[in-house]
Protein backbone atom coordinates (compact mmCIF):
# COMPACT_ATOMS: atom_id res chain seq x y z
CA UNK A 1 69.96 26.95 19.44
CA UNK A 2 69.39 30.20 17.43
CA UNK A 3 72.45 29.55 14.89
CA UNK A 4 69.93 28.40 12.37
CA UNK A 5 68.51 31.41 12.80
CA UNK A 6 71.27 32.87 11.69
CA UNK A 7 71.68 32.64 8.41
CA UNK A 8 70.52 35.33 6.55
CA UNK A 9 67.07 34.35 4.78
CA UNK A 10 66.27 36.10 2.20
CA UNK A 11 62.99 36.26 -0.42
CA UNK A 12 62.63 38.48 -3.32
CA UNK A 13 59.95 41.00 -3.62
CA UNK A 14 59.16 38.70 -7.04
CA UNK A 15 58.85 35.01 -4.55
CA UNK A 16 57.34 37.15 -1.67
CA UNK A 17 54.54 38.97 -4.31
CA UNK A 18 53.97 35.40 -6.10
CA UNK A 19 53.32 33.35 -2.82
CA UNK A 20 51.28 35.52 -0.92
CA UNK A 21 47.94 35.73 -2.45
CA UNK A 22 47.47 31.51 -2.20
CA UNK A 23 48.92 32.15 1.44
CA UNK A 24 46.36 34.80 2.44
CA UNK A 25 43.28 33.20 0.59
CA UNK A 26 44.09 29.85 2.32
CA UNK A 27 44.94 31.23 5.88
CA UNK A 28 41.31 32.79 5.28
CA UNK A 29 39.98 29.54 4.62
CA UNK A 30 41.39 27.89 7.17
CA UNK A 31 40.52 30.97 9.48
CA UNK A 32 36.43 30.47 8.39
CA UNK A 33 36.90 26.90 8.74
CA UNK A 34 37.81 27.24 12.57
CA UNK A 35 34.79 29.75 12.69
CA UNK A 36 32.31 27.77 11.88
CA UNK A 37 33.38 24.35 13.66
CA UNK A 38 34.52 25.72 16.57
CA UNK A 39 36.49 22.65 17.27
CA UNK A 40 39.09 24.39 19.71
CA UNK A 41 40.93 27.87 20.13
CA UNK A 42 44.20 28.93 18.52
CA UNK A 43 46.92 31.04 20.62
CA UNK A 44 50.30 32.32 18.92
CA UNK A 45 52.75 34.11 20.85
CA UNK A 46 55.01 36.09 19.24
CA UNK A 47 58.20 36.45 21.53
CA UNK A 48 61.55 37.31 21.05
CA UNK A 49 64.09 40.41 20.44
CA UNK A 50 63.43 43.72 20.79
CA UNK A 51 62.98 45.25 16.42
CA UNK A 52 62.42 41.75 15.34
CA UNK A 53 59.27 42.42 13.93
CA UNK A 54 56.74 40.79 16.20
CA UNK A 55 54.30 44.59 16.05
CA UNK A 56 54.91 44.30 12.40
CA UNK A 57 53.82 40.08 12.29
CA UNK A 58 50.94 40.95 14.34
CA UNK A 59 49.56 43.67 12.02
CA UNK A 60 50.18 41.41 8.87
CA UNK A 61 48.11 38.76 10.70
CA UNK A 62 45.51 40.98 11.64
CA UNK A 63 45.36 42.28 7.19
CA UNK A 64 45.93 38.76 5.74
CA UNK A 65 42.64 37.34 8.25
CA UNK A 66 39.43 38.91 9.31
CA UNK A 67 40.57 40.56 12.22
CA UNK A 68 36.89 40.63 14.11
CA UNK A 69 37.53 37.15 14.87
CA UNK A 70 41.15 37.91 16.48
CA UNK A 71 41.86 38.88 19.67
CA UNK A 72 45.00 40.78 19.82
CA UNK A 73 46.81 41.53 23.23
CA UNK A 74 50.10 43.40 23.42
CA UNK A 75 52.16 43.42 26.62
CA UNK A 76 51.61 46.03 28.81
CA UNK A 77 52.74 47.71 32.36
CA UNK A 78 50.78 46.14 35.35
CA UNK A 79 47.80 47.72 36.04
CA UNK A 80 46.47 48.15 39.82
CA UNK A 81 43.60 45.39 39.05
CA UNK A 82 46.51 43.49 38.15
CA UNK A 83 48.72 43.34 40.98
CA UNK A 84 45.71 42.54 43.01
CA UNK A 85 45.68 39.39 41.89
CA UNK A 86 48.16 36.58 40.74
CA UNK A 87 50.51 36.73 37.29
CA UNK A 88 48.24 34.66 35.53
CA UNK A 89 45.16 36.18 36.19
CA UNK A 90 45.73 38.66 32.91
CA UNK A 91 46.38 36.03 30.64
CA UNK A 92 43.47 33.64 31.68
CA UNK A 93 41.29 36.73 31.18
CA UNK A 94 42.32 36.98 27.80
CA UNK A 95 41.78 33.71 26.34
CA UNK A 96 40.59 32.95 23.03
CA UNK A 97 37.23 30.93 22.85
CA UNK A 98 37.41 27.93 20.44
CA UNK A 99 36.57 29.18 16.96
CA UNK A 100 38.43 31.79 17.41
CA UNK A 101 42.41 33.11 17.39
CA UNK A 102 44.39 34.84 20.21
CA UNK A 103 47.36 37.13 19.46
CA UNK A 104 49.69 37.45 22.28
CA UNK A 105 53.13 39.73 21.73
CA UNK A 106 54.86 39.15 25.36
CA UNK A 107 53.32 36.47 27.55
CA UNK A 108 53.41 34.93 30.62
CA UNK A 109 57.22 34.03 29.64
CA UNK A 110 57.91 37.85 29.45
CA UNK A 111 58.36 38.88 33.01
CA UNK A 112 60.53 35.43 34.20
CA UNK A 113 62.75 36.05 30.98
CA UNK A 114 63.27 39.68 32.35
CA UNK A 115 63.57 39.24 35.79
CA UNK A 116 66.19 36.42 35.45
CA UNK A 117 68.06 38.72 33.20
CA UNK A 118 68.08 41.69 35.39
CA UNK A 119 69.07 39.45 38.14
CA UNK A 120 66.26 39.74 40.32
CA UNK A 121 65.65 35.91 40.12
CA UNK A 122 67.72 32.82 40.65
CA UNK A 123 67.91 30.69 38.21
CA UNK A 124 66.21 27.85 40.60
CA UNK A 125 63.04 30.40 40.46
CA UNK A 126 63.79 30.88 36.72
CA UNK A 127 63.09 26.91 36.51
CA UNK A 128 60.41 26.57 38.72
CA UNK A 129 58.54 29.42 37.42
CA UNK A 130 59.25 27.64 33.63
CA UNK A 131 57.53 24.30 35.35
CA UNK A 132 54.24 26.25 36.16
CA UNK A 133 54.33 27.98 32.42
CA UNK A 134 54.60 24.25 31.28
CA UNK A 135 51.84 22.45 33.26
CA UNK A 136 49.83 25.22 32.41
CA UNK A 137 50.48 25.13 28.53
CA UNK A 138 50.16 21.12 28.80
CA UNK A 139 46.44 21.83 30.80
CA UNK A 140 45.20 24.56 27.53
CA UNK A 141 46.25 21.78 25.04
CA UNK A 142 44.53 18.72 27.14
CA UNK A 143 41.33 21.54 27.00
CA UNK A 144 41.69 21.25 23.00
CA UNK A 145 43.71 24.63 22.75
CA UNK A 146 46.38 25.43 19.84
CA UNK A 147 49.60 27.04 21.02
CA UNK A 148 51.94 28.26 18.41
CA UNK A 149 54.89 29.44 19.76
CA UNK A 150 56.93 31.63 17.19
CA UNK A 151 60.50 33.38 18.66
CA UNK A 152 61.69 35.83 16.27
CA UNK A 153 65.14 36.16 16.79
CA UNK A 154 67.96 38.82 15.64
CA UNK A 155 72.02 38.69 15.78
CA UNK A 156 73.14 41.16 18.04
CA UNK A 157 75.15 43.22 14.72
CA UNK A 158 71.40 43.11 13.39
CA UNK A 159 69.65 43.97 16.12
CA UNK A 160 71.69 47.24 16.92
CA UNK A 161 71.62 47.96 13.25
CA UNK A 162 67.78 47.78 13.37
CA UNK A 163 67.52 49.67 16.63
CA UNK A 164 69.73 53.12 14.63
CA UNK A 165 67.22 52.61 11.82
CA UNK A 166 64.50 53.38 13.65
CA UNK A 167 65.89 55.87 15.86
CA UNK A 168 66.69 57.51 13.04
CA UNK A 169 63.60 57.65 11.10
CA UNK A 170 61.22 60.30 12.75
CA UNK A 171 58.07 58.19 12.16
CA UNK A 172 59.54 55.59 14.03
CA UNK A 173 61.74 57.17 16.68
CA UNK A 174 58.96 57.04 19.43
CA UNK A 175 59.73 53.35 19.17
CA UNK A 176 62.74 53.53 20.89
CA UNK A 177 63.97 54.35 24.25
CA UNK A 178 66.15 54.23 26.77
CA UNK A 179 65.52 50.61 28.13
CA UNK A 180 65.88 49.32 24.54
CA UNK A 181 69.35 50.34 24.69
CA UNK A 182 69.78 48.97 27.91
CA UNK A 183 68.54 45.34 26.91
CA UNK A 184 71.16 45.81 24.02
CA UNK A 185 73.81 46.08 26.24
CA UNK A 186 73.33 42.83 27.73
CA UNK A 187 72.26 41.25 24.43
CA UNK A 188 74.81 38.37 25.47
CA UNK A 189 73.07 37.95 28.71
CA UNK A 190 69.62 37.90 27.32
CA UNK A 191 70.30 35.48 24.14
CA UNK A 192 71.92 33.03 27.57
CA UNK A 193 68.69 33.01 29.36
CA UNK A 194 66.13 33.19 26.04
CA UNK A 195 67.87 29.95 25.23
CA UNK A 196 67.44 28.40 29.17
CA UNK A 197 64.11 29.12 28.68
CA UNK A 198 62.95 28.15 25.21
CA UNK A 199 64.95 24.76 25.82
CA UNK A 200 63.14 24.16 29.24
CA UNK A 201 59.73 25.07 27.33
CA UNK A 202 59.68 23.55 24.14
CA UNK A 203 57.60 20.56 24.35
CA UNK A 204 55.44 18.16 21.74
CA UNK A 205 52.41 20.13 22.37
CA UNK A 206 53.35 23.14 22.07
CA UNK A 207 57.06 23.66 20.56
CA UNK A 208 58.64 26.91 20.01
CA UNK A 209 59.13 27.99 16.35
CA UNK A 210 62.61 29.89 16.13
CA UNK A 211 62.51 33.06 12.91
CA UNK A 212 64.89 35.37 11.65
CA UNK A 213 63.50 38.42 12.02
CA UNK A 214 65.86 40.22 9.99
CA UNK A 215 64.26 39.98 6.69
CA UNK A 216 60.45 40.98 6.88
CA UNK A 217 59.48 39.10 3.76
CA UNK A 218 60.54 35.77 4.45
CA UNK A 219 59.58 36.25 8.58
CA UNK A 220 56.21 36.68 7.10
CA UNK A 221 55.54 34.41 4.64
CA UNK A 222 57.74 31.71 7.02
CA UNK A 223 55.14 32.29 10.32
CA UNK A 224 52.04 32.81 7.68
CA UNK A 225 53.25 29.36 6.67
CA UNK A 226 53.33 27.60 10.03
CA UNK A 227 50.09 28.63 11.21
CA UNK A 228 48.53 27.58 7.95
CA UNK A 229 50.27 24.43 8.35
CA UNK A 230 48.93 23.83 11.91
CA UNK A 231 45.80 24.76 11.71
CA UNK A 232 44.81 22.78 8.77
CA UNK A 233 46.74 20.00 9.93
CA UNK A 234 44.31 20.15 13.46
CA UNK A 235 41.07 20.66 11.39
CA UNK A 236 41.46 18.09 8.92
CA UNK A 237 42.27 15.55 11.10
CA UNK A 238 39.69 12.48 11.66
CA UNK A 239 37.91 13.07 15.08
CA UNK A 240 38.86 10.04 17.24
CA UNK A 241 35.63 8.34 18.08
CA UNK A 242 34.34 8.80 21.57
CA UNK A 243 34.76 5.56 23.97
CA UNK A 244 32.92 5.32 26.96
CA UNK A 245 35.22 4.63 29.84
CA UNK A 246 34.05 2.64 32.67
CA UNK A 247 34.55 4.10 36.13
CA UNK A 248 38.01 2.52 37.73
CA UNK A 249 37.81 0.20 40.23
CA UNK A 250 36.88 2.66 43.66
CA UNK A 251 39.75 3.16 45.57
CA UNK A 252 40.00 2.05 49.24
CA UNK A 253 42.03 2.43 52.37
CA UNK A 254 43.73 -0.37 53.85
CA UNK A 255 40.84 -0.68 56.75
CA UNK A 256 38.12 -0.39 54.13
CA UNK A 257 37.01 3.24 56.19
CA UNK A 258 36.74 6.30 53.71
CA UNK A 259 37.40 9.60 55.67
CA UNK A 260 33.74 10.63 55.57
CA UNK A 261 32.98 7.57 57.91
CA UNK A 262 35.35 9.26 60.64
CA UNK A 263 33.02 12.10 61.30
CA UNK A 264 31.32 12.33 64.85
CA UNK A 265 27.79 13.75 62.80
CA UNK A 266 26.20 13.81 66.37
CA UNK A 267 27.78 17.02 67.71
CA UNK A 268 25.65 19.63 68.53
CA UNK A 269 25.36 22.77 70.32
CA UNK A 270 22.69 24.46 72.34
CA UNK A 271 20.75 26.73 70.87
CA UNK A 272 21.86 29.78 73.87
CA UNK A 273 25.59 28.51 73.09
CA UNK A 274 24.85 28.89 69.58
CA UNK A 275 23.72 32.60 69.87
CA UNK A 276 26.51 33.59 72.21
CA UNK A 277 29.15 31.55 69.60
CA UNK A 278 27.34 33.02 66.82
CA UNK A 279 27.93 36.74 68.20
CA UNK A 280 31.61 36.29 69.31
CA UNK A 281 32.62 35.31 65.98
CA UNK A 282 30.76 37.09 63.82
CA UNK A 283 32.52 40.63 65.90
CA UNK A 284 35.65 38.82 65.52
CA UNK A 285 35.47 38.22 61.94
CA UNK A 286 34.06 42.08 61.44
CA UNK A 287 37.15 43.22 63.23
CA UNK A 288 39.39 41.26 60.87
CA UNK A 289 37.84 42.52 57.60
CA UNK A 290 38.54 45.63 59.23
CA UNK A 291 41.98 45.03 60.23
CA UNK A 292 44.95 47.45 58.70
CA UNK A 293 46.56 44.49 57.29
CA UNK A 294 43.43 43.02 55.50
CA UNK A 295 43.76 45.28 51.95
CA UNK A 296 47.68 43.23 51.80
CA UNK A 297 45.48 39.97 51.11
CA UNK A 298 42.27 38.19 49.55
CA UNK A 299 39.80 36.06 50.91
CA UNK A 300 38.76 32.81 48.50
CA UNK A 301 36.14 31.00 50.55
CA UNK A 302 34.62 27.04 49.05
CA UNK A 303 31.72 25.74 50.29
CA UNK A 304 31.08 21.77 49.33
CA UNK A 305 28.95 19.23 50.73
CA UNK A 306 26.34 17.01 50.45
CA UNK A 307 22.73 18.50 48.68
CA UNK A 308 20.83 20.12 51.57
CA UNK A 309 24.07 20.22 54.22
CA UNK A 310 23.35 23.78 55.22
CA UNK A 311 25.53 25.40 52.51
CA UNK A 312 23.67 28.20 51.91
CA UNK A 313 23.00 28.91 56.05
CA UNK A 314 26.71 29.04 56.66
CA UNK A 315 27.43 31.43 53.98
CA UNK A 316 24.73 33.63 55.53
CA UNK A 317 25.98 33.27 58.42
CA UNK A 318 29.74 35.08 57.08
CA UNK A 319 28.31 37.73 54.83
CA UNK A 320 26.28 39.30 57.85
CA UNK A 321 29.03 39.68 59.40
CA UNK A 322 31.07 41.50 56.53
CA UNK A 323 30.64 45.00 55.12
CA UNK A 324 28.30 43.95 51.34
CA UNK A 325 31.14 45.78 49.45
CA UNK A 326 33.73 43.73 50.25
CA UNK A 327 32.15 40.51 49.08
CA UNK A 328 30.84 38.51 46.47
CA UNK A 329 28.94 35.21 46.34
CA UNK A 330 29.74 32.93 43.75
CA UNK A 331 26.85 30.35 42.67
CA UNK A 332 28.14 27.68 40.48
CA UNK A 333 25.66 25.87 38.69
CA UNK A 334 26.08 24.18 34.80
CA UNK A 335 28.51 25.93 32.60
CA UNK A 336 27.07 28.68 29.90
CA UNK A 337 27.81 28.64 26.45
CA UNK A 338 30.71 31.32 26.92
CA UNK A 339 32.11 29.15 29.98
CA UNK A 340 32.08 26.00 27.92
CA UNK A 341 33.75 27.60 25.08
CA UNK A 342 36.67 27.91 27.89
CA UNK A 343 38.83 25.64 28.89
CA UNK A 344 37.37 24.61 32.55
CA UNK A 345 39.56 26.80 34.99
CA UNK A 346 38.46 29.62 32.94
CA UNK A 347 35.07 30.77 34.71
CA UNK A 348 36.34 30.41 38.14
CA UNK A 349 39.81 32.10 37.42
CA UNK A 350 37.63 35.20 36.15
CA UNK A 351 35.98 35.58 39.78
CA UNK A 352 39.14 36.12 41.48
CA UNK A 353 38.78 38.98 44.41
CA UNK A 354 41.14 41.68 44.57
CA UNK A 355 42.97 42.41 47.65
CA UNK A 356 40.49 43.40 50.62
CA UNK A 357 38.01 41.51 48.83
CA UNK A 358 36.64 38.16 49.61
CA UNK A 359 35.39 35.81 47.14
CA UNK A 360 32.69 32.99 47.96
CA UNK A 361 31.89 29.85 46.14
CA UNK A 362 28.91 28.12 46.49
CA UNK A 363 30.14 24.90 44.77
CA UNK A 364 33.21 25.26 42.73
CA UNK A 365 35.86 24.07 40.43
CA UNK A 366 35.59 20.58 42.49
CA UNK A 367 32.51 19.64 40.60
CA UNK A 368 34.86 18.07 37.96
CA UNK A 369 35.97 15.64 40.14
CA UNK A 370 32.69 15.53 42.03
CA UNK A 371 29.21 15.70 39.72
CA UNK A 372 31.38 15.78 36.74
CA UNK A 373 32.80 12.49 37.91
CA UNK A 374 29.89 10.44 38.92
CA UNK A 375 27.41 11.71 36.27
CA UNK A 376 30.22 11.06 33.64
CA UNK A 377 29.95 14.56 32.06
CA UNK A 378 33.50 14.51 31.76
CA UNK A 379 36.14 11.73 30.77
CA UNK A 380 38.23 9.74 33.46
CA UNK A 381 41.49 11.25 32.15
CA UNK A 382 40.10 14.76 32.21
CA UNK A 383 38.84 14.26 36.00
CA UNK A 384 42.22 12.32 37.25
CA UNK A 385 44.16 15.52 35.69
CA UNK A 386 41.79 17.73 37.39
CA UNK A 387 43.55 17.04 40.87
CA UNK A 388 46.75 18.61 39.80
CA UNK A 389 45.16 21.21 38.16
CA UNK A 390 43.57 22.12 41.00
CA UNK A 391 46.49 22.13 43.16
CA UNK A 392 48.55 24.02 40.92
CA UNK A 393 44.88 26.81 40.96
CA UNK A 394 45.19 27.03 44.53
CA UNK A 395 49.02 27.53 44.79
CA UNK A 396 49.02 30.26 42.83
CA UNK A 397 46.52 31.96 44.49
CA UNK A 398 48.14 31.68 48.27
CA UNK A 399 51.36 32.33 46.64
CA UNK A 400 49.53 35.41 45.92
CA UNK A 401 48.27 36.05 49.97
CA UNK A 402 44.73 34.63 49.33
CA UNK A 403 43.52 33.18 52.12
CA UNK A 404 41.92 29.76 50.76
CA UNK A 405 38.90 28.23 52.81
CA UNK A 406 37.85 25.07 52.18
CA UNK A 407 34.73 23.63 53.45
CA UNK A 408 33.26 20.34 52.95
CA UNK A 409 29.72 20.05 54.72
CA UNK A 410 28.82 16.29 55.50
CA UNK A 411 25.42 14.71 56.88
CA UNK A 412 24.40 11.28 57.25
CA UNK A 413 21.89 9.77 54.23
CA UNK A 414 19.27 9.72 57.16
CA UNK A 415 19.18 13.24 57.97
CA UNK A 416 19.17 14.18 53.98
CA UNK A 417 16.23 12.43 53.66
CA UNK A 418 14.94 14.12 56.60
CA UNK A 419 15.57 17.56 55.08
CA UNK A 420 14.53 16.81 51.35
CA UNK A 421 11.60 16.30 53.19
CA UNK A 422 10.89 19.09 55.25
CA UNK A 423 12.17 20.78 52.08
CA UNK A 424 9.03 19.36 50.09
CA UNK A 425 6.37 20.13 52.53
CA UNK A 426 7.91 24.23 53.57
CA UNK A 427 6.29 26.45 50.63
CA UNK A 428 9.40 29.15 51.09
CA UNK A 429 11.75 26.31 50.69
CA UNK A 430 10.13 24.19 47.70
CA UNK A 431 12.57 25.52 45.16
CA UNK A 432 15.71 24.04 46.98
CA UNK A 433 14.74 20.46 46.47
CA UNK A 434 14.89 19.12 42.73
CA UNK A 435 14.12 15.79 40.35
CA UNK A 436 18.12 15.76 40.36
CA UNK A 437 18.75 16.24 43.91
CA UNK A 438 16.94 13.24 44.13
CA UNK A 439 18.91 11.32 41.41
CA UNK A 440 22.31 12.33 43.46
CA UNK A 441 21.13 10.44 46.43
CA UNK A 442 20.45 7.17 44.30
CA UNK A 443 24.61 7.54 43.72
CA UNK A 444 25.23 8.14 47.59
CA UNK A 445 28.07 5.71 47.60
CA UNK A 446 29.88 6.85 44.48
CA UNK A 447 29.37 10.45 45.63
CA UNK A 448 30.95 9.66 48.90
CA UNK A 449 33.85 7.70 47.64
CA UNK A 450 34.81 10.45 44.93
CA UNK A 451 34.64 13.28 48.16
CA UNK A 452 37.11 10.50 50.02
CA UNK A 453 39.52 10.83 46.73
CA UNK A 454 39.01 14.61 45.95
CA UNK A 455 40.41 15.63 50.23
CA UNK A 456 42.77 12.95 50.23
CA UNK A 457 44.45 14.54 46.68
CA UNK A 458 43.56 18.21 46.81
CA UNK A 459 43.68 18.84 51.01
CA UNK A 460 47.51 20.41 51.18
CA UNK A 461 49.27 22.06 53.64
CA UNK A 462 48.59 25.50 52.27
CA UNK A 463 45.16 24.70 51.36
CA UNK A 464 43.92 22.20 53.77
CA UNK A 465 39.89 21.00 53.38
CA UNK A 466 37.92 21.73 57.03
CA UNK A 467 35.55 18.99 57.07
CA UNK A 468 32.33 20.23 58.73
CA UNK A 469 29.87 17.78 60.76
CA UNK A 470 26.70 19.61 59.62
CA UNK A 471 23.59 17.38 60.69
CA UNK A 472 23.15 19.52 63.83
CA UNK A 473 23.14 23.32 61.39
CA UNK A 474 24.46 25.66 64.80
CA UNK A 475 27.67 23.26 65.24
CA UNK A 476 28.40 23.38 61.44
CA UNK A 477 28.27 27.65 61.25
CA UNK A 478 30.12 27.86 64.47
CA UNK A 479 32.60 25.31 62.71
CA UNK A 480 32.87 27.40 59.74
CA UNK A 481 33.08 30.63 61.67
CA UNK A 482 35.69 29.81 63.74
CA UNK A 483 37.73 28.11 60.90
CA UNK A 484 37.45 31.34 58.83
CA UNK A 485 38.26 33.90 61.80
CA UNK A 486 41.47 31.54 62.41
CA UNK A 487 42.88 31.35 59.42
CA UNK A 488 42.02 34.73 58.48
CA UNK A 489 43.90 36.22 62.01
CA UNK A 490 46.99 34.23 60.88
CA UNK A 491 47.64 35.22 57.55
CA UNK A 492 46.85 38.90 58.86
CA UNK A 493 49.68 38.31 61.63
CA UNK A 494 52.05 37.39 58.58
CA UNK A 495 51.81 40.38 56.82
């Protein structure tokens, strides 16, 4: 793969001097272009071998384009916010918004190159860990994101050759140290895996561009070239007119019954059981947030469900029983204009607790296969791809001991109307009930069926949905309470 690389490229100082001014002024262009549509983000990763040049590319980019409108991110030791929370966490953080350009010198392929090298992985974890880099490359570029991919590669004579240089210099010799030797040593073993990898990674959307790095000249002008290329290639290209897509034909089971049908919505509880429930378990969960286990994991709590299911009353009902440091309540409405200059997963991977932290969502990334679905404010192939998506979200975070709750909150169409009602005529709860909560009722049936299809493809073993029967309020907190304190004590015995 990298003998191509290989063969000594060379430009002048006379070619390199002559090209470079149309290079710059047009990458400008091109840069200002992107500015001012804000069509989609750009992200280049520059990977590769140790004194290839990839400081040195990133500091030309940063001269030949306005740099205020490039966001440059260098790879760095783990910080303690960091561990807290899983791999990609740091890289989602650091996103480009469309319009503008993300610099990344190691990447979320930096730490499974390494640790496959140093043989703390397999290479079956090596592969599977390559999978999740792909599906999440393949969801940036469905979002409308750019990924240039640009490995700058050295022979092994030139790489140690470079390495003496600039251990010799004195300007430079705080570059190097020890573990740059060491990865030299098993230059053999790292060019064996970098290939695995780039191989396994390489796909139409976002293919890896391989560079000598040996010459700085033509490395520069060579990657100046290919993101000129690409960029004006994505910006001049037609927009494909927008087709609206009819909903697909609603899904049934074999009986005709949808889950939501299955639901007993007539359980209740007294109100004196209710109090005595409601005291057990709100000591029990206190006692577990305060367990010497509980900083080892995260809490990531969802609460769905139908408008004016009681949502709100059996979040309440968790928080009083928690310490208000270690918690934080999540309100998802419509995105902002930062959030929508995101790709979707974006504002919800940015709330992420730390370790002895629990996160609440009240609603959640579900309402892209939920509202977003029904009210057609997003695509059918966007929502279908959504499922996955979401799966993939939520693996990562319990591979990463969070705890994920997942409530769905269901009451019959009788008692909504009951409580839009009541709602209506109560002056302290007026501002619950709106014009569109209103307009989602007219859609009962499509709301109802999408709910069947969003448990029956997102509710996994390691992140199971707890469907709630919430017309009687006391069952459906004692429900949600009890769900919580189990799930919490078991992951807590784990540890």
């Amino acid at each position: 793969m990298f003998e191509s690389a290989e063969l000594g490229h060379k430009l002048t100082k006379k070619v390199y001097k002559k090209e470079l001014p149309a290079l710059r002024e047009a990458l400008l262009d091109a840069q200002l272009d992107l500015l001012q549509s804000k069509k989609f983000p750009v992200i280049i990763l520059l990977a590769g071998v140790d004194c290839a040049g990839k400081g040195e590319t990133m500091n030309l980019l940063h001269e030949w384009m306005d740099p205020r409108h490039i966001e440059s991110h260098a790879l760095r030791e783990l910080t303690d916010e960091e561990r807290d929370r899983p791999p990609m966490w740091r890289y989602w953080r650091d996103l480009p918004p469309t319009g503008k350009i993300g610099i990344f010198i190691g990447s979320w392929y930096s730490a499974p190159l390494v640790d496959n090298v140093h043989g703390r992985t397999k290479n079956a974890e090596l592969d599977q860990q390559l999978d999740r880099i792909i599906r999440f490359e393949t969801m940036l570029c469905n979002e409308g994101a750019l990924i240039l991919k640009f490995w700058l590669h050295l022979s092994e004579k030139q790489q140690k050759k470079q390495l003496k240089k600039l251990e010799s210099d004195p300007k430079t010799r705080w570059r190097i140290n020890e573990s740059d030797w060491k990865n030299f040593k098993m230059y053999d073993r790292f060019r064996t895996v970098s290939e695995r990898m780039l191989r396994n990674t390489s796909s139409p959307q976002a293919p890896w561009t391989i560079v000598e790095g040996a010459d700085a000249q033509y490395r520069s002008l060579t990657i100046g070239k290919a993101i000129l290329e690409s960029l004006r290639h994505r910006l001049d290209a037609p927009e494909a007119p927008k087709v609206e897509e009819p909903l697909p034909p609603m899904l049934t089971s074999i009986d005709g019954l949808q889950i939501l049908q299955t639901l007993d919505l007539t359980q209740k509880i007294s109100k004196n059981d209710y109090k005595k429930e409601l005291e057990t378990l709100q000591g029990r969960l206190n006692r577990l947030s305060r367990h010497k286990n509980f900083d080892k994991i995260s809490v990531v709590a969802v609460f769905e469900g139908n408008d004016a299911a009681g949502k709100g009353g059996s979040i309440r009902r968790i928080t009083q029983a928690l310490d208000a440091r270690s918690y934080r309540i999540i309100p998802v409405a419509a995105p902002t204009e930062e959030e929508r200059a995101q790709p979707y997963m974006w504002r919800f991977w940015r709330h992420l607790p730390r370790r002895s932290r629990v996160a609440i969502f009240d609603r959640s990334w579900y309402g892209r296969v939920l509202v977003e679905r029904v009210e057609g404010f997003c695509s059918h192939a966007d929502w279908m791809r959504a499922y996955g998506e979401i799966n993939d979200f939520e693996e990562q975070l319990v591979r990463n001991r969070t705890v994920m709750l997942k409530f769905w909150l269901s009451i019959s169409k009788e008692e909504q109307l009951k409580r839009f009602k009541e709602r209506e005529k109560i002056g302290f709860k007026r501002f619950k009930i709106t014009e569109e909560d209103w307009r989602n009722r007219e859609k009962w049936e499509q709301y109802e069926q999408a709910v069947c299809d969003m448990i029956d493809r997102t509710s996994t073993e390691i992140a199971p949905w707890t469907l709630v029967e919430a017309n009687d309020k006391g069952h459906a907190r004692i429900k949600v309470l009890k769900t919580a304190c189990d799930r919490i004590e078991q992951a807590l015995n784990k540890q």
